[in-house]
PDB file of N, CA and C in Angstrom:
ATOM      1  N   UNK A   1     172.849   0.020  72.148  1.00  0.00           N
ATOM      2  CA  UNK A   1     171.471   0.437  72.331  1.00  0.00           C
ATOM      3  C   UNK A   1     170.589  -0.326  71.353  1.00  0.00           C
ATOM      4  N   UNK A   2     169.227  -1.062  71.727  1.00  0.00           N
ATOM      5  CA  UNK A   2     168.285  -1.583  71.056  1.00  0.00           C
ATOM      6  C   UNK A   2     167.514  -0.624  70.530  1.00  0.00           C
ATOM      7  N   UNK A   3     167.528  -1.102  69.576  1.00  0.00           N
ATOM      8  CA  UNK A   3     166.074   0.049  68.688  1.00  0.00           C
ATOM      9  C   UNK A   3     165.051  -0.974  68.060  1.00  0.00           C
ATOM     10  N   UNK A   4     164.389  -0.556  67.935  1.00  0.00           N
ATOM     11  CA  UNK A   4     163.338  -1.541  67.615  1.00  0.00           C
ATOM     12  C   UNK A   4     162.819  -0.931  65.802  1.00  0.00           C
ATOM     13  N   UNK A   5     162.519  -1.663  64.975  1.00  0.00           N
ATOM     14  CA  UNK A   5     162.699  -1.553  63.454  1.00  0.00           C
ATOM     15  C   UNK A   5     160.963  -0.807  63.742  1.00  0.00           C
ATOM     16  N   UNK A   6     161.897   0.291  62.353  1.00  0.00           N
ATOM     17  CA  UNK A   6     160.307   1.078  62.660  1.00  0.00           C
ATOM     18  C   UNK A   6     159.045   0.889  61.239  1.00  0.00           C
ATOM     19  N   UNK A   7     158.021   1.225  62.119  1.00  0.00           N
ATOM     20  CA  UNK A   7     156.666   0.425  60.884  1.00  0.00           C
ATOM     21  C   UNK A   7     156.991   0.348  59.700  1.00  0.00           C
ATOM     22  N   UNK A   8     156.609  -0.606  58.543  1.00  0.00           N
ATOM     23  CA  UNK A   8     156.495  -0.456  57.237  1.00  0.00           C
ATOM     24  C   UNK A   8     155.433   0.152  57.013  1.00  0.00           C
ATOM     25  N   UNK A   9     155.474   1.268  55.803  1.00  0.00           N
ATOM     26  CA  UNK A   9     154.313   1.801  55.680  1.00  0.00           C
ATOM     27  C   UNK A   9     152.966   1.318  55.334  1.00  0.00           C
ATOM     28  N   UNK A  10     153.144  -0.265  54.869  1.00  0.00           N
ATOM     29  CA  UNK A  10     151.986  -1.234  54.427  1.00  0.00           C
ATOM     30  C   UNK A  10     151.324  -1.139  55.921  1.00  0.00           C
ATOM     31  N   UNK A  11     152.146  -1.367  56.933  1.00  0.00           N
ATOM     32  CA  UNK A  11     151.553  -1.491  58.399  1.00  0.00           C
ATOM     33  C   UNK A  11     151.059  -0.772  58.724  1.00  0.00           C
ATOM     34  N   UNK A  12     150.052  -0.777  59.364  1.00  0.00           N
ATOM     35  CA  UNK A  12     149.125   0.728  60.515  1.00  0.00           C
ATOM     36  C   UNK A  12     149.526   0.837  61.477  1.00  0.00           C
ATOM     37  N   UNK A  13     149.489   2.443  61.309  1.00  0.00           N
ATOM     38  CA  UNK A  13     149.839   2.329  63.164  1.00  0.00           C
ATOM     39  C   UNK A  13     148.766   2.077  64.009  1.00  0.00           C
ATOM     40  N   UNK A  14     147.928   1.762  64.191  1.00  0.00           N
ATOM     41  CA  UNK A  14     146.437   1.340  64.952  1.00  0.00           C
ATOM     42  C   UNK A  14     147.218  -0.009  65.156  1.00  0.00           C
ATOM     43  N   UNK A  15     147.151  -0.852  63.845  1.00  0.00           N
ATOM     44  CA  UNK A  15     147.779  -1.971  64.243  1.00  0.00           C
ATOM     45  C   UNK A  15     148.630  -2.519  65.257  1.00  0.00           C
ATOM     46  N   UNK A  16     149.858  -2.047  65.127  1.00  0.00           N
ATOM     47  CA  UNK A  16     151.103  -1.700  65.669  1.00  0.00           C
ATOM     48  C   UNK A  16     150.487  -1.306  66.802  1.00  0.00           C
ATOM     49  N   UNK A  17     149.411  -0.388  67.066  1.00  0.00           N
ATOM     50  CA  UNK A  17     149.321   0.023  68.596  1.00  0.00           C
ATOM     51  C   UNK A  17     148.146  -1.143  69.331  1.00  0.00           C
ATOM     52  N   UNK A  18     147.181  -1.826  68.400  1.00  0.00           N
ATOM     53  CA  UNK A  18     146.930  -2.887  68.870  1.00  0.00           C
ATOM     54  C   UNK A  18     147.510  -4.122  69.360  1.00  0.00           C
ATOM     55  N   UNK A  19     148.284  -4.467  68.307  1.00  0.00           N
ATOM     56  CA  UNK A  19     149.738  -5.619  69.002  1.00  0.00           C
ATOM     57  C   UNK A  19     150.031  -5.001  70.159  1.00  0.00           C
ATOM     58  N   UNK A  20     150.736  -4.062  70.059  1.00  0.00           N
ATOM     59  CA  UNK A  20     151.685  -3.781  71.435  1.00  0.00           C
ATOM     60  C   UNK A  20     150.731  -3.932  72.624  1.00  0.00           C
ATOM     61  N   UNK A  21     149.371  -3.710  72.408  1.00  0.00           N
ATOM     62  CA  UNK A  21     148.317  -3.544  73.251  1.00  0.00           C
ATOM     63  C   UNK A  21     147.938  -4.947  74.258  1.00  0.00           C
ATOM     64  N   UNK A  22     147.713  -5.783  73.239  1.00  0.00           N
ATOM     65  CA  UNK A  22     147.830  -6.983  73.381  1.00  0.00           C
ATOM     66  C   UNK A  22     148.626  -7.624  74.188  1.00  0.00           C
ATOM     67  N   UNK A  23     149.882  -7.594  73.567  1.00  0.00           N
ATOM     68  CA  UNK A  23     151.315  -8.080  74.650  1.00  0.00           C
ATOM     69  C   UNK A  23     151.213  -7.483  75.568  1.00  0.00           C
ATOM     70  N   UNK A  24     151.048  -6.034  75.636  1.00  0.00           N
ATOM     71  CA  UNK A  24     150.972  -5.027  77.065  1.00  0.00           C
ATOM     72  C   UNK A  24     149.846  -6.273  78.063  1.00  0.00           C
ATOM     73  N   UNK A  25     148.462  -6.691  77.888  1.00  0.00           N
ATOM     74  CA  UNK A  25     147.561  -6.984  78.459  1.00  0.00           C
ATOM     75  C   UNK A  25     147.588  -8.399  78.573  1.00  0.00           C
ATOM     76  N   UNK A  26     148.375  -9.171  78.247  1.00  0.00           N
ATOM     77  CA  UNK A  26     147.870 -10.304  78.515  1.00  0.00           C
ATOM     78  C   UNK A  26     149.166 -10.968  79.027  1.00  0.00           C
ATOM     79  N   UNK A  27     150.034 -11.244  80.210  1.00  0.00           N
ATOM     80  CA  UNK A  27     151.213 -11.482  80.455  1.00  0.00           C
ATOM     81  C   UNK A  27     152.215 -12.451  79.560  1.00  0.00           C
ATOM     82  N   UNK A  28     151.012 -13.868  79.038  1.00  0.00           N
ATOM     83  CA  UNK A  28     151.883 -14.500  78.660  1.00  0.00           C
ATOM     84  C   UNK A  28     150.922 -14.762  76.967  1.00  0.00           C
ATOM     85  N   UNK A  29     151.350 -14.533  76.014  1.00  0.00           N
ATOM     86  CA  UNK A  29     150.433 -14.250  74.713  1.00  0.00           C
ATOM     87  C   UNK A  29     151.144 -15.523  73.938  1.00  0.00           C
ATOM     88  N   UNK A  30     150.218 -16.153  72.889  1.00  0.00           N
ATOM     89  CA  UNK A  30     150.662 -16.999  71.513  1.00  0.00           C
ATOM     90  C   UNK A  30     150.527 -16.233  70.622  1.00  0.00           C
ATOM     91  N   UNK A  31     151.159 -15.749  69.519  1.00  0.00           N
ATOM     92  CA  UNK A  31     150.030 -15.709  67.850  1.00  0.00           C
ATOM     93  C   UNK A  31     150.178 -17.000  67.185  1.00  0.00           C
ATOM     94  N   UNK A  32     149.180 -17.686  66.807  1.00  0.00           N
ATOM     95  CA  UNK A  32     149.393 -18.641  66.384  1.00  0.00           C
ATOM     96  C   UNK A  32     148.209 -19.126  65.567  1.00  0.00           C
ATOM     97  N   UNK A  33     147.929 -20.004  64.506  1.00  0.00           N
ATOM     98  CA  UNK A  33     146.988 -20.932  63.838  1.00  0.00           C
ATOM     99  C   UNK A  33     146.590 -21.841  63.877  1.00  0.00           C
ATOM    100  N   UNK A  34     145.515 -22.343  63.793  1.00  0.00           N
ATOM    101  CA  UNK A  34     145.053 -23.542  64.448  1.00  0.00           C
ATOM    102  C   UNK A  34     145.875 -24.575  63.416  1.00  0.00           C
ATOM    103  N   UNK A  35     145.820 -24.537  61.906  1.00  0.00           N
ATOM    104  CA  UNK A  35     146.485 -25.893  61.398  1.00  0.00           C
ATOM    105  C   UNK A  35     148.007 -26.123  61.835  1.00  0.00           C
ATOM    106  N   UNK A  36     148.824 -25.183  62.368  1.00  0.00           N
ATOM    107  CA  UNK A  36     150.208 -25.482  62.495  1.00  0.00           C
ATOM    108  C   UNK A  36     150.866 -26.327  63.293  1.00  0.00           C
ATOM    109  N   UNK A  37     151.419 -26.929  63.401  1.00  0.00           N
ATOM    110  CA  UNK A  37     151.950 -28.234  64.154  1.00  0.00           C
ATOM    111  C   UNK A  37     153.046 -27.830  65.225  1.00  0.00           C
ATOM    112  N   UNK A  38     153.612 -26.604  64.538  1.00  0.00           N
ATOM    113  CA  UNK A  38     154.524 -26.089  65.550  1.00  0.00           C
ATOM    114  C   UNK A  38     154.037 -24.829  66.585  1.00  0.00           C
ATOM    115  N   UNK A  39     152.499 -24.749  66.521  1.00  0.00           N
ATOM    116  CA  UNK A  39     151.703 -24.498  67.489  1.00  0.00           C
ATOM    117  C   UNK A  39     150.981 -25.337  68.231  1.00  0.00           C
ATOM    118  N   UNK A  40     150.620 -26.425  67.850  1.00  0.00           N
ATOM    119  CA  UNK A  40     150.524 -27.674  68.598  1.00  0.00           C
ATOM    120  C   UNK A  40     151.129 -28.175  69.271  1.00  0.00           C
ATOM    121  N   UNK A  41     152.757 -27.903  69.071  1.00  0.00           N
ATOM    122  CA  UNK A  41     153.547 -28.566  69.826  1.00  0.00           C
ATOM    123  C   UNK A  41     153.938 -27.396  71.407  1.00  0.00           C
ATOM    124  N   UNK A  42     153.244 -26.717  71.364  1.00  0.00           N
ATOM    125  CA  UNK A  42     153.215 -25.388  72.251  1.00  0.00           C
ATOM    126  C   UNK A  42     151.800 -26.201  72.999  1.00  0.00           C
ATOM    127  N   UNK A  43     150.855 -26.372  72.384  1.00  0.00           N
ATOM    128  CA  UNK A  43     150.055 -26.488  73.011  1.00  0.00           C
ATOM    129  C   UNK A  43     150.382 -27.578  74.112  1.00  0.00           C
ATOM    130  N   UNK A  44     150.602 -28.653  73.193  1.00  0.00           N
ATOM    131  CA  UNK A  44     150.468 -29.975  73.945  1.00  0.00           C
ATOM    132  C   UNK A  44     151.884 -30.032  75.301  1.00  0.00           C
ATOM    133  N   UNK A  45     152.801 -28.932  75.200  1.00  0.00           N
ATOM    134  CA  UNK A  45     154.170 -28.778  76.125  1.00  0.00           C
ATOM    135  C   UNK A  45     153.303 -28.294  77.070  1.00  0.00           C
ATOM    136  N   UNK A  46     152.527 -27.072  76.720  1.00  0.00           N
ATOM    137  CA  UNK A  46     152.081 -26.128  78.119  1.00  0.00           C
ATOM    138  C   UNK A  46     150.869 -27.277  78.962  1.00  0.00           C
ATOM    139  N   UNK A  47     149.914 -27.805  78.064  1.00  0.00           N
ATOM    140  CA  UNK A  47     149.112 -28.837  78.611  1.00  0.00           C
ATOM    141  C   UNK A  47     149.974 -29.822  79.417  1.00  0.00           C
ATOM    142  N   UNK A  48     151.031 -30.350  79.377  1.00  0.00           N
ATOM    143  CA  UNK A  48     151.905 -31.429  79.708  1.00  0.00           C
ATOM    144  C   UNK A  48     152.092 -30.549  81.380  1.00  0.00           C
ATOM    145  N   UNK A  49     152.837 -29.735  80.978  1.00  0.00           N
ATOM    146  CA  UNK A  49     153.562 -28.871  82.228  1.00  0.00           C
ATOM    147  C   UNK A  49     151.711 -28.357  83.116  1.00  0.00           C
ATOM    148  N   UNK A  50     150.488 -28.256  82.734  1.00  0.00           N
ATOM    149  CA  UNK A  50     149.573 -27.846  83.330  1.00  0.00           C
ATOM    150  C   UNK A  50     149.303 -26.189  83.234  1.00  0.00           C
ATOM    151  N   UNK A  51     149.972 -25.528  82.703  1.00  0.00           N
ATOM    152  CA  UNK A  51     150.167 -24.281  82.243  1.00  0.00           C
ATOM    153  C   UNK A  51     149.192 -23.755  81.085  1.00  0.00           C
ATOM    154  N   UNK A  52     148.444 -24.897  80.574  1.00  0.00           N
ATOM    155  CA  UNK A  52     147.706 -23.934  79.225  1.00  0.00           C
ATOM    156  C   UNK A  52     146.944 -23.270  79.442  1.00  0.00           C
ATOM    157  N   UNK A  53     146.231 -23.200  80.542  1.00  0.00           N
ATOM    158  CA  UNK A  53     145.283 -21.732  80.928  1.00  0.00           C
ATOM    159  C   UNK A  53     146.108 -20.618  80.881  1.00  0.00           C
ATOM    160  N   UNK A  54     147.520 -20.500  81.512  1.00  0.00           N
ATOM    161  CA  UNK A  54     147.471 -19.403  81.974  1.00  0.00           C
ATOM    162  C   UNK A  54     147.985 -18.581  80.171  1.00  0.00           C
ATOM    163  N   UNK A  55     148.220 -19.082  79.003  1.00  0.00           N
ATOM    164  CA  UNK A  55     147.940 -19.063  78.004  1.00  0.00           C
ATOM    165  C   UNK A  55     147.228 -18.373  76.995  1.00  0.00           C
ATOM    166  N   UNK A  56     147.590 -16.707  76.788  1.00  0.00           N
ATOM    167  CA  UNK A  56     146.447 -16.519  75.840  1.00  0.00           C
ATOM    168  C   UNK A  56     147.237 -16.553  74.629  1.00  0.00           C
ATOM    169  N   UNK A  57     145.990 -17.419  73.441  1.00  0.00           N
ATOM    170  CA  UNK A  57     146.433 -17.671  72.017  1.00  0.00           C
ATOM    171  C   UNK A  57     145.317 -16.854  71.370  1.00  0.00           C
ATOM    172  N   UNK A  58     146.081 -16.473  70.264  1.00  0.00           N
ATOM    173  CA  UNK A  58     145.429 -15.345  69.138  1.00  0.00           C
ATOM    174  C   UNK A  58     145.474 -16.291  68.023  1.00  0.00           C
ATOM    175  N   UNK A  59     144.179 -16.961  67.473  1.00  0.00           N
ATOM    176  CA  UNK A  59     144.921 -18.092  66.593  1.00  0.00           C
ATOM    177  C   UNK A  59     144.321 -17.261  64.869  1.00  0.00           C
ATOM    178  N   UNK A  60     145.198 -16.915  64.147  1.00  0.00           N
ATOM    179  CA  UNK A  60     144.879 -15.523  62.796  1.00  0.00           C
ATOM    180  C   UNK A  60     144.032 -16.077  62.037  1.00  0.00           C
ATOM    181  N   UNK A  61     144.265 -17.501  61.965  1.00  0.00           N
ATOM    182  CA  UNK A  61     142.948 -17.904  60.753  1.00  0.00           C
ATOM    183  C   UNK A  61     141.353 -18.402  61.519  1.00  0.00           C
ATOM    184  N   UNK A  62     142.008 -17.944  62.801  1.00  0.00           N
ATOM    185  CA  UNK A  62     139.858 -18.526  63.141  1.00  0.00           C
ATOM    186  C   UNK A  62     139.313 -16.555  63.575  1.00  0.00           C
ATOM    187  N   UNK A  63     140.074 -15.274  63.072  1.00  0.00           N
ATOM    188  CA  UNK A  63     139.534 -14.368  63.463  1.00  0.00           C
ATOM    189  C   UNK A  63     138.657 -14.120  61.745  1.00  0.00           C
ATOM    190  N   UNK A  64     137.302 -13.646  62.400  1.00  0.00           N
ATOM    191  CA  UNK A  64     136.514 -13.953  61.453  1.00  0.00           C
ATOM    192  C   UNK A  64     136.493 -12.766  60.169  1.00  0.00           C
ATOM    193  N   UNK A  65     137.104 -11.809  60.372  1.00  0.00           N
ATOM    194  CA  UNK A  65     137.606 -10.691  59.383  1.00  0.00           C
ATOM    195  C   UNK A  65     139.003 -10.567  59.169  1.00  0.00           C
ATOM    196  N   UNK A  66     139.507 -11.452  58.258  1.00  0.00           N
ATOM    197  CA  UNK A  66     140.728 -11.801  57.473  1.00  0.00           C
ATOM    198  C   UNK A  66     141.542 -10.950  56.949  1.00  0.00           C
ATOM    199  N   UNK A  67     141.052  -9.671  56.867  1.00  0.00           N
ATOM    200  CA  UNK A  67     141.670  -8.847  56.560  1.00  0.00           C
ATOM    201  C   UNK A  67     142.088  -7.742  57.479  1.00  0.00           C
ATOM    202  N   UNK A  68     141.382  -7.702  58.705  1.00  0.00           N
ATOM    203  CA  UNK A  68     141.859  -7.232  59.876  1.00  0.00           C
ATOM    204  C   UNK A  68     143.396  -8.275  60.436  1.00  0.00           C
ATOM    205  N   UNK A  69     142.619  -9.950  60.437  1.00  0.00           N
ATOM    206  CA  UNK A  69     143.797 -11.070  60.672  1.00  0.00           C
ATOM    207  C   UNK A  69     145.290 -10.671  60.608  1.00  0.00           C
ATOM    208  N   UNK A  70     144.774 -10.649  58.915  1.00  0.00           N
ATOM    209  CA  UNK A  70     146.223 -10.008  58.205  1.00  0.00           C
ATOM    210  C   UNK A  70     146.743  -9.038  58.625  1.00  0.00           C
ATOM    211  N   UNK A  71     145.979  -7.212  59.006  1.00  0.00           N
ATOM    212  CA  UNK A  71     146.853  -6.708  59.337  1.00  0.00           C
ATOM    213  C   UNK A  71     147.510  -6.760  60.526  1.00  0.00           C
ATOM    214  N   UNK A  72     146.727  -7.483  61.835  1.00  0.00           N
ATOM    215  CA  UNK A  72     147.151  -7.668  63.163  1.00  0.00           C
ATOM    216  C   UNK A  72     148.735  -8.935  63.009  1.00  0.00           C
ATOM    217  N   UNK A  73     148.551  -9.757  61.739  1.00  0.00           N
ATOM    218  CA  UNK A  73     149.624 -10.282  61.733  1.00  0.00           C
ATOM    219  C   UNK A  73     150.685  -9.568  61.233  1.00  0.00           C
ATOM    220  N   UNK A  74     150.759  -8.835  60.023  1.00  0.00           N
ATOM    221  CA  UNK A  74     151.736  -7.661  59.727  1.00  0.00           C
ATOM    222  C   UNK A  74     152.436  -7.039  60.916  1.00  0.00           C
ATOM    223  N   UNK A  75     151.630  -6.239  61.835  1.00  0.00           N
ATOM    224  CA  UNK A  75     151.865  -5.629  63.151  1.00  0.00           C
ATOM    225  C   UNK A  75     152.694  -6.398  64.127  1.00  0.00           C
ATOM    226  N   UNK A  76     152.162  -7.955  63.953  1.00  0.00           N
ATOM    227  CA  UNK A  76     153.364  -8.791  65.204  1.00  0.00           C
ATOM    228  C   UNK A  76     154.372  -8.784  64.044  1.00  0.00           C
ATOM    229  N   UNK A  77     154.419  -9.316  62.423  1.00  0.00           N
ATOM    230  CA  UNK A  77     155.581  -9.480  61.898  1.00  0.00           C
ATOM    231  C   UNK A  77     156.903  -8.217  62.317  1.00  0.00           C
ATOM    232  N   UNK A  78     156.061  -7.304  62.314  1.00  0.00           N
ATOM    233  CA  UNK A  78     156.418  -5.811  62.370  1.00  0.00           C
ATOM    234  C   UNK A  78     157.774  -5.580  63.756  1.00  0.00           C
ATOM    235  N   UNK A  79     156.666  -6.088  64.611  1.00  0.00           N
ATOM    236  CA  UNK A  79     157.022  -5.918  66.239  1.00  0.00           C
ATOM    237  C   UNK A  79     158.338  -7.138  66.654  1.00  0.00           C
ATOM    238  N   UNK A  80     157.863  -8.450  65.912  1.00  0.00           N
ATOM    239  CA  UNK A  80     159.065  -9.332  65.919  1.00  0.00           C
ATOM    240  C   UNK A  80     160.190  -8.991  64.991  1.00  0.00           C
ATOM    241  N   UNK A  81     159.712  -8.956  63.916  1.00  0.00           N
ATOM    242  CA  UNK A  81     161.057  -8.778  63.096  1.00  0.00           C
ATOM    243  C   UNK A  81     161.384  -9.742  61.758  1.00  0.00           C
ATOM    244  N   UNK A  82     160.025 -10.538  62.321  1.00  0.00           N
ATOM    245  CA  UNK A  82     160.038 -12.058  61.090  1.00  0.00           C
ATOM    246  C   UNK A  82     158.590 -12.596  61.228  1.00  0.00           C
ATOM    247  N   UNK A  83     158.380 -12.797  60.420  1.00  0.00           N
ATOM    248  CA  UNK A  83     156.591 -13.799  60.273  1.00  0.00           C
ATOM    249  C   UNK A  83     156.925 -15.116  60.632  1.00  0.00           C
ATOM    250  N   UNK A  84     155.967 -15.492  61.774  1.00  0.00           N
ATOM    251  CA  UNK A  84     156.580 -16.606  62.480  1.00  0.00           C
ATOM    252  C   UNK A  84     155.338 -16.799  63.206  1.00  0.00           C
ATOM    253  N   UNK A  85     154.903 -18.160  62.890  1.00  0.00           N
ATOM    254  CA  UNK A  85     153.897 -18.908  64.650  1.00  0.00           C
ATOM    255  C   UNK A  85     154.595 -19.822  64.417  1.00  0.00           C
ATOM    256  N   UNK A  86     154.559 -20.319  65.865  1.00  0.00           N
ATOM    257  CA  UNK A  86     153.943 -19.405  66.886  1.00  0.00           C
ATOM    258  C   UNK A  86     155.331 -18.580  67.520  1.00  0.00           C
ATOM    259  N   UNK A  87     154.406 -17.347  68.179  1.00  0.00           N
ATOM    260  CA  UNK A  87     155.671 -16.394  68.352  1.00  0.00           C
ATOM    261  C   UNK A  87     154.530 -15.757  70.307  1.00  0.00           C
ATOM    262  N   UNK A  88     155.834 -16.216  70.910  1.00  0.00           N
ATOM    263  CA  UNK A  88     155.135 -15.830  72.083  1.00  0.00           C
ATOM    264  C   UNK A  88     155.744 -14.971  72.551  1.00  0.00           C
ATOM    265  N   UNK A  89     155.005 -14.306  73.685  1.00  0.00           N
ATOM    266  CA  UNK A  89     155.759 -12.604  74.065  1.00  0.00           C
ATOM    267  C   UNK A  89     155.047 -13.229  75.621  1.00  0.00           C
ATOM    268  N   UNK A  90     156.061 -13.336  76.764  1.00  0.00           N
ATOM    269  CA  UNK A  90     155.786 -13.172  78.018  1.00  0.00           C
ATOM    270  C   UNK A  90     156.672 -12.420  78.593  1.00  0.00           C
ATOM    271  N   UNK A  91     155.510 -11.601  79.495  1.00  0.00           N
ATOM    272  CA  UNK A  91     155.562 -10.708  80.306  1.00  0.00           C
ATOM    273  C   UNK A  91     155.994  -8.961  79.658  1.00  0.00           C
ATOM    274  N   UNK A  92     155.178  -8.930  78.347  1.00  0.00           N
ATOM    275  CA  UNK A  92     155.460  -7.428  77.674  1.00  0.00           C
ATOM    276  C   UNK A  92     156.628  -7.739  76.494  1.00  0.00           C
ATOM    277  N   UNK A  93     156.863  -9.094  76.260  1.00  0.00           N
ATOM    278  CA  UNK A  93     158.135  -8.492  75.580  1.00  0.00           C
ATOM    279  C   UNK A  93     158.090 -10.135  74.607  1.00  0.00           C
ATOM    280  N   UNK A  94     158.487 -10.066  73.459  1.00  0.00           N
ATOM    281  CA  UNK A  94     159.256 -11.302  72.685  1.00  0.00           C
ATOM    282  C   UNK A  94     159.638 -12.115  73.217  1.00  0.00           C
ATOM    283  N   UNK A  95     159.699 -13.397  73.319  1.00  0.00           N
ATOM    284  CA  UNK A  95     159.965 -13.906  74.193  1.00  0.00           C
ATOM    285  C   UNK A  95     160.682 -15.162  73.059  1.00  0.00           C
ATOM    286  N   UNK A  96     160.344 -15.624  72.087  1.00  0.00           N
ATOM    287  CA  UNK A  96     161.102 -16.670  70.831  1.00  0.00           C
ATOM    288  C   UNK A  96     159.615 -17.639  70.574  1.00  0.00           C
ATOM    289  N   UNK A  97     160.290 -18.725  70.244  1.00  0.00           N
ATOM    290  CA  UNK A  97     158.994 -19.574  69.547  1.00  0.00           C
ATOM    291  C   UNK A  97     159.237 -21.140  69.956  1.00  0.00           C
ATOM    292  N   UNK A  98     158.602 -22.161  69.492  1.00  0.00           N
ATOM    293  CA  UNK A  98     158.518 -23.211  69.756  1.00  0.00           C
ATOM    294  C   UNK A  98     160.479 -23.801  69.749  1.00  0.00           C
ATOM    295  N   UNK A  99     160.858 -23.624  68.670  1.00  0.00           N
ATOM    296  CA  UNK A  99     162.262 -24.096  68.689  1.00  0.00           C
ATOM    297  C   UNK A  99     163.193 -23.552  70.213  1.00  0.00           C
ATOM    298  N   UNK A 100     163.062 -22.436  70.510  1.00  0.00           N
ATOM    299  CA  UNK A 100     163.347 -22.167  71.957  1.00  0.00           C
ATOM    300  C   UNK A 100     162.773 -23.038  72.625  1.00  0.00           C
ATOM    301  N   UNK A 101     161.476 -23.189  72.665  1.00  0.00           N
ATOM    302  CA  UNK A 101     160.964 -24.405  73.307  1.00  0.00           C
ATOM    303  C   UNK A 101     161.773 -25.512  73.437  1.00  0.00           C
ATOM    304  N   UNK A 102     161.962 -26.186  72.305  1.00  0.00           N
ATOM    305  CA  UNK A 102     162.828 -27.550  72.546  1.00  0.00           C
ATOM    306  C   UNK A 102     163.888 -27.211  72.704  1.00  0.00           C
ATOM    307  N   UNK A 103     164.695 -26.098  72.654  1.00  0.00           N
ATOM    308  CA  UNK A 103     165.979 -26.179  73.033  1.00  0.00           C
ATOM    309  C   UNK A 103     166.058 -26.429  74.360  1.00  0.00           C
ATOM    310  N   UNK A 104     165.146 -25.595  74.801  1.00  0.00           N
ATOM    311  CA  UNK A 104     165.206 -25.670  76.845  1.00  0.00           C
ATOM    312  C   UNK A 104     164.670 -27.326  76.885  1.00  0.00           C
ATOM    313  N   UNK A 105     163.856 -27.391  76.264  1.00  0.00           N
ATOM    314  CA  UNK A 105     163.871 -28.813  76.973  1.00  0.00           C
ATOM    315  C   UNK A 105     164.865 -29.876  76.669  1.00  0.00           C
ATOM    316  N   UNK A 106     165.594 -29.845  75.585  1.00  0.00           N
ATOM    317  CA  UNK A 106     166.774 -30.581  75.259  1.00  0.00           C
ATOM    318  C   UNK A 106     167.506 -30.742  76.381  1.00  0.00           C
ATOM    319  N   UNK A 107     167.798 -29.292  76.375  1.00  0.00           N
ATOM    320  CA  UNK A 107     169.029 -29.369  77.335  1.00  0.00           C
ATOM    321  C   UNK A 107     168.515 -29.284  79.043  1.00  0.00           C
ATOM    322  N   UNK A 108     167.393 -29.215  79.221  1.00  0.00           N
ATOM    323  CA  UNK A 108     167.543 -29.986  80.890  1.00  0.00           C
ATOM    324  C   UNK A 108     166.471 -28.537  81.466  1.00  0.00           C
ATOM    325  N   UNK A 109     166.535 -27.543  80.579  1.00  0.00           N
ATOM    326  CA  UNK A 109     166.206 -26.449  81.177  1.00  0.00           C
ATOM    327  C   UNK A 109     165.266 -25.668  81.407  1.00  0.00           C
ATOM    328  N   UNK A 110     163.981 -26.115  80.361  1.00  0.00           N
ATOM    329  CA  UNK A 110     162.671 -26.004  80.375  1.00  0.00           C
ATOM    330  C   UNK A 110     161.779 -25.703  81.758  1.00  0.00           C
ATOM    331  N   UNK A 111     161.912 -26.395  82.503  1.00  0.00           N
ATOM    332  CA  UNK A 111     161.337 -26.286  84.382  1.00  0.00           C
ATOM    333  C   UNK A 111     162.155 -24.542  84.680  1.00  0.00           C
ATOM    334  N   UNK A 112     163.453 -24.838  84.646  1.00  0.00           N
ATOM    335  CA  UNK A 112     163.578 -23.283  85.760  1.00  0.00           C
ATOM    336  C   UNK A 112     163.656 -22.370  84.864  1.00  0.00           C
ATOM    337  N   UNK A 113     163.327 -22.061  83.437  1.00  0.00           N
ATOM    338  CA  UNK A 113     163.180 -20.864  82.587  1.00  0.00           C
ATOM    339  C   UNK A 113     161.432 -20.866  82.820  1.00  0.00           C
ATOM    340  N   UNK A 114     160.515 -21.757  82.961  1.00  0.00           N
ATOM    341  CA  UNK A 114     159.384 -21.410  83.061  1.00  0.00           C
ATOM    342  C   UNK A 114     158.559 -21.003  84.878  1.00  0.00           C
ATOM    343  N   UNK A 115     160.087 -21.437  85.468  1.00  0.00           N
ATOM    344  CA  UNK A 115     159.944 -21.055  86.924  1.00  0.00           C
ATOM    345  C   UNK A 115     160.390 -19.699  86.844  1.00  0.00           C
ATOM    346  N   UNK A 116     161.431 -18.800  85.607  1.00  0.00           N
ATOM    347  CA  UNK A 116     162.053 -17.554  85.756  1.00  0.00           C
ATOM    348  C   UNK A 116     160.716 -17.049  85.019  1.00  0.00           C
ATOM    349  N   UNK A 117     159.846 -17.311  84.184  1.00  0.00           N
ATOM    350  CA  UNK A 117     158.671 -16.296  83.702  1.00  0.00           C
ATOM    351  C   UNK A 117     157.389 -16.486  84.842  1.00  0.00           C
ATOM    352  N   UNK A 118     157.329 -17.191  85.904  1.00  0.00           N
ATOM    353  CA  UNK A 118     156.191 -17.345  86.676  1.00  0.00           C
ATOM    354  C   UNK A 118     155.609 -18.297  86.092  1.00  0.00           C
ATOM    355  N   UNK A 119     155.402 -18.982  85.257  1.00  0.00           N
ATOM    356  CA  UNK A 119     154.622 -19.993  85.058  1.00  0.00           C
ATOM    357  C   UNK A 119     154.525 -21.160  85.569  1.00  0.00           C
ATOM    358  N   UNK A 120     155.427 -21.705  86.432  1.00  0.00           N
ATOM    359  CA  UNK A 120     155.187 -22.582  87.913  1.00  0.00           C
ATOM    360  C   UNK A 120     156.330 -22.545  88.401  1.00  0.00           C
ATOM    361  N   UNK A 121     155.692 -22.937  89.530  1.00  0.00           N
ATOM    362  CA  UNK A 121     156.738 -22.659  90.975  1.00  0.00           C
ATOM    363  C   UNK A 121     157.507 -23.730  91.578  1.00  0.00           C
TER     364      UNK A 121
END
């Protein structure tokens, strides 16, 4: 049985119920920062494949109250399990990060894992 690690008390639960909120609403989500390279490299894959619309990115350092930023990032650290961008969640759920990324594409597999989340056909 999965259990999912429960809040640190530094964390809010508002927070925590905003994240989840988030992933709940937007099928295919980023958290991510604009300086990071290993969010860039997300970008420029989904642009390649024609996919970056369907794309929503939360990028923590361009939200303009930093201290909200922070706790909405606590809340994904919370919800993932590790502080990490970029960290994508498609279709409600965790989904891994850029290094998943290149693994699928290493190995050949990138096209029909993004044909198994809907992201083209």
């Amino acid at each position: 049985m999965s259990t999912q690690p429960s809040p640190s008390p530094n964390v809010s639960d508002d927070y925590i119920t905003k994240a989840k909120g988030l992933i709940s609403e937007h099928p295919y989500l980023m958290l991510s920062k604009s300086w990071c390279p290993d969010c860039h490299y997300v970008y420029n894959l989904f642009q390649q494949q024609g996919i970056y619309d369907k794309l929503h990115i939360i990028e923590l350092d361009q939200i303009k109250d930093q201290k909200e930023a922070a706790a909405l990032e606590s809340a994904f650290t919370e919800i993932v399990g590790k502080k990490w961008v970029p960290s994508l969640f498609f279709k409600g759920k965790y989904w891994g990060n850029e290094q998943d990324l290149k693994n699928l594409r290493k190995d050949g597999q990138l096209e029909a894992e993004l044909e198994k989340l809907a992201l083209i056909r």
